[in-house]
N, C-alpha and C. Protein backbone atom coordinates (compact mmCIF):
# COMPACT_ATOMS: atom_id res chain seq x y z
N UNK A 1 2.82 91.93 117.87
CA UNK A 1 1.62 91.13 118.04
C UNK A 1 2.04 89.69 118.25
N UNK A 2 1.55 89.10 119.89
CA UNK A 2 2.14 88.02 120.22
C UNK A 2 1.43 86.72 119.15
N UNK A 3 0.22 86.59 118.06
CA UNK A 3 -0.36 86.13 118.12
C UNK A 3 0.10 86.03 116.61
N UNK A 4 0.61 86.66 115.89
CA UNK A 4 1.28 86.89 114.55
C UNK A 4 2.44 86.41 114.45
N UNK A 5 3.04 86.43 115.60
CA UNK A 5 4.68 86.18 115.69
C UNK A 5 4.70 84.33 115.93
N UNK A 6 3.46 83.83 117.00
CA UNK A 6 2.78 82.14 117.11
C UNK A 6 2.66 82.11 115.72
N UNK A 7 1.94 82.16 114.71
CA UNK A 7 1.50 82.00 113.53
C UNK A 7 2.69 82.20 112.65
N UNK A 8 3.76 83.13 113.13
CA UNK A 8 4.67 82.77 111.81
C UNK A 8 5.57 81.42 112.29
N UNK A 9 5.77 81.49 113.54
CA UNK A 9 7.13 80.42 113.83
C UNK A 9 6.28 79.02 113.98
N UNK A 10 5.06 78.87 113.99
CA UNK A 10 4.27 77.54 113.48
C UNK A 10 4.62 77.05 111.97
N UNK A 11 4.65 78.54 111.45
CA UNK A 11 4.52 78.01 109.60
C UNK A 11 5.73 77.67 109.35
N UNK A 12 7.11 78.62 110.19
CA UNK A 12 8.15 78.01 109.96
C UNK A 12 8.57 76.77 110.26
N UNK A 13 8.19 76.45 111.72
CA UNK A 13 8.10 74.99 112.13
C UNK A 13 7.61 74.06 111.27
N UNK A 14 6.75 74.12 110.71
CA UNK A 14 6.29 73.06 109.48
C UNK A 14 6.89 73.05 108.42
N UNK A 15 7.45 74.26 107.79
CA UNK A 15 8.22 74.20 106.32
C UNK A 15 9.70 73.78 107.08
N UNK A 16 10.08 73.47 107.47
CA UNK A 16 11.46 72.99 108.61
C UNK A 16 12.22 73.99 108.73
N UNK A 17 11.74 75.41 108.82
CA UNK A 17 12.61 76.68 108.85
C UNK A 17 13.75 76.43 110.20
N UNK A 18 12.47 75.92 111.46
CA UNK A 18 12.86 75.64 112.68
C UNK A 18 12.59 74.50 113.05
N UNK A 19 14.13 73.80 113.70
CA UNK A 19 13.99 72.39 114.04
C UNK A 19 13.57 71.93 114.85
N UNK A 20 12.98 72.65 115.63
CA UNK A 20 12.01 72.09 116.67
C UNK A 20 11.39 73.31 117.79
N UNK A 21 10.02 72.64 118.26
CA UNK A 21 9.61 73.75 119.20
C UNK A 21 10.09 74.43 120.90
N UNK A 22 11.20 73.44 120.91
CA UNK A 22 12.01 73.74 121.80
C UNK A 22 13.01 75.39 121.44
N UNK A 23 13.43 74.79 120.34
CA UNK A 23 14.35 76.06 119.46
C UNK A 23 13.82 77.08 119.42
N UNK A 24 12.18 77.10 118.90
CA UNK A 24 11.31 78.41 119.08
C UNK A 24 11.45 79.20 120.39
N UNK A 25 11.24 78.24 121.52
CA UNK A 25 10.97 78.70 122.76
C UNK A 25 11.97 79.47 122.92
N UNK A 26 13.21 78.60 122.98
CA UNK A 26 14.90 79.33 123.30
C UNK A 26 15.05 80.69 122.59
N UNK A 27 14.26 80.79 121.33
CA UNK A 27 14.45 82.36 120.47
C UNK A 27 13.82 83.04 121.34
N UNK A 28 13.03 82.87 121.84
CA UNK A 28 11.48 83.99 121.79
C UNK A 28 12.06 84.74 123.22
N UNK A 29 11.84 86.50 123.07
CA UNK A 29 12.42 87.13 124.52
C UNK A 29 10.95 88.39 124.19
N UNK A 30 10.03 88.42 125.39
CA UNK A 30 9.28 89.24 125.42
C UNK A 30 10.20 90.96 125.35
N UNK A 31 9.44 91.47 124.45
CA UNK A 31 10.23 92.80 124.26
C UNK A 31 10.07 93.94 125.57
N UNK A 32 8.22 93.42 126.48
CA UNK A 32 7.73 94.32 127.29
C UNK A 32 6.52 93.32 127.99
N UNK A 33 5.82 94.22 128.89
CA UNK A 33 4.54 93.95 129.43
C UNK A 33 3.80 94.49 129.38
N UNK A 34 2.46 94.50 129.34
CA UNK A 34 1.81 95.57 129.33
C UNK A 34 1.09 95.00 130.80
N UNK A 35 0.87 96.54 131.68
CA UNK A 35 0.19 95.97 133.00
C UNK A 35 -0.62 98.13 132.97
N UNK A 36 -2.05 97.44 133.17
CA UNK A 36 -3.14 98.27 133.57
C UNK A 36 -2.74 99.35 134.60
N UNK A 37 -2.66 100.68 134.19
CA UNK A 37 -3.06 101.39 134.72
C UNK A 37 -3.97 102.01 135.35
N UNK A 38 -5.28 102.04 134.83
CA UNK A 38 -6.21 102.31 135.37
C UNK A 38 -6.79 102.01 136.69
N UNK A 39 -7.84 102.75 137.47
CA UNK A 39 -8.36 101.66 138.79
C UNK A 39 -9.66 101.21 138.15
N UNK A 40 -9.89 100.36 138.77
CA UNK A 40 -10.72 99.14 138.36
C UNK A 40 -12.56 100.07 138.07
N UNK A 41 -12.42 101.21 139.04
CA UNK A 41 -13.85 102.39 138.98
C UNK A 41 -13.41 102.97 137.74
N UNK A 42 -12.43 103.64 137.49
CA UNK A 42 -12.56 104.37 135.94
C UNK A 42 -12.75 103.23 134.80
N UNK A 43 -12.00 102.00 135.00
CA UNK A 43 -11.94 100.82 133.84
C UNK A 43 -13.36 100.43 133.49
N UNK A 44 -14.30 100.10 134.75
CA UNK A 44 -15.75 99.97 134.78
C UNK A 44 -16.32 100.83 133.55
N UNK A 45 -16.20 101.79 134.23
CA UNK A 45 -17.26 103.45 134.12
C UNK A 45 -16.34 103.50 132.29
N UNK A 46 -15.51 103.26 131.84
CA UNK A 46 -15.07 103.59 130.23
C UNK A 46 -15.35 102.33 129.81
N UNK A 47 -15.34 101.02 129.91
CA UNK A 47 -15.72 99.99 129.47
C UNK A 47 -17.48 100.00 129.20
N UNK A 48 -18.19 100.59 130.29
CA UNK A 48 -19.60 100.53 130.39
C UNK A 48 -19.80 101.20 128.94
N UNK A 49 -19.09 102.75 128.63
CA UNK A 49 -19.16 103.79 127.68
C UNK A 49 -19.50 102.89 126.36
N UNK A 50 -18.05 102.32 126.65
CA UNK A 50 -17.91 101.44 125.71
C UNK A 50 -18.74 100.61 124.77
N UNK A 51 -19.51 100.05 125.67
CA UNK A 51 -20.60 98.74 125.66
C UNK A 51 -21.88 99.41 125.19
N UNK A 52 -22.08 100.51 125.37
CA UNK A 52 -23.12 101.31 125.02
C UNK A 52 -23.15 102.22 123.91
N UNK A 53 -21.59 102.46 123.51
CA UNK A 53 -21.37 102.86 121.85
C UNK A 53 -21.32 101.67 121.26
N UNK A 54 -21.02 100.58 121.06
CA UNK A 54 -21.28 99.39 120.30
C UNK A 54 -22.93 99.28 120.34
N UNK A 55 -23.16 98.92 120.96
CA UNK A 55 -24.83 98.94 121.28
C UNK A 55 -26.00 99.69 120.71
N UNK A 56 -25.34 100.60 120.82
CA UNK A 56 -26.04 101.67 119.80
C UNK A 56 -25.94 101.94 118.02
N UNK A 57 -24.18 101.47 118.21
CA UNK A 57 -24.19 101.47 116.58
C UNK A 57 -24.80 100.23 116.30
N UNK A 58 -24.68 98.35 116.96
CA UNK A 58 -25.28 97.66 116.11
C UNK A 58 -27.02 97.72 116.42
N UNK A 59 -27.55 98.83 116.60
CA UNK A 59 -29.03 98.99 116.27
C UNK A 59 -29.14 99.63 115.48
N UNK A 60 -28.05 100.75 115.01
CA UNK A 60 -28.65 101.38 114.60
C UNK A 60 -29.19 101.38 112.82
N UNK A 61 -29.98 101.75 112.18
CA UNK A 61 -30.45 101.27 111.02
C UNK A 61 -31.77 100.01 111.16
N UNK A 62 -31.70 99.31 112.04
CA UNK A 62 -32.73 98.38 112.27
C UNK A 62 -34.32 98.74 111.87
């Protein structure tokens, strides 16, 4: 999680774990990518699904 890994080397950056945000940069090596498979008609059509099971659960009980 790219967003956990920002949040730890910030906290280290402040407690002086790491001497600077240059040094961070020089560590950091993406492990992967993630790139979409899907075509953009199935992504629609399961996203729509999607939008319409949320939708339904936050009514429901109302």
């Amino acid at each position: 999680e790219t967003t956990a890994l920002g949040a730890a080397f910030l906290a280290g950056l402040a407690i002086g774990l790491y001497p600077s945000q240059a040094f961070i940069a020089e560590s950091w090596r993406a492990d992967g990518r993630f790139t979409p498979q899907l075509d953009p008609s199935t992504r629609r059509r399961r996203l729509d699904g999607w939008a319409e099971a949320v939708g339904r659960v936050r009514t429901r009980g109302r």
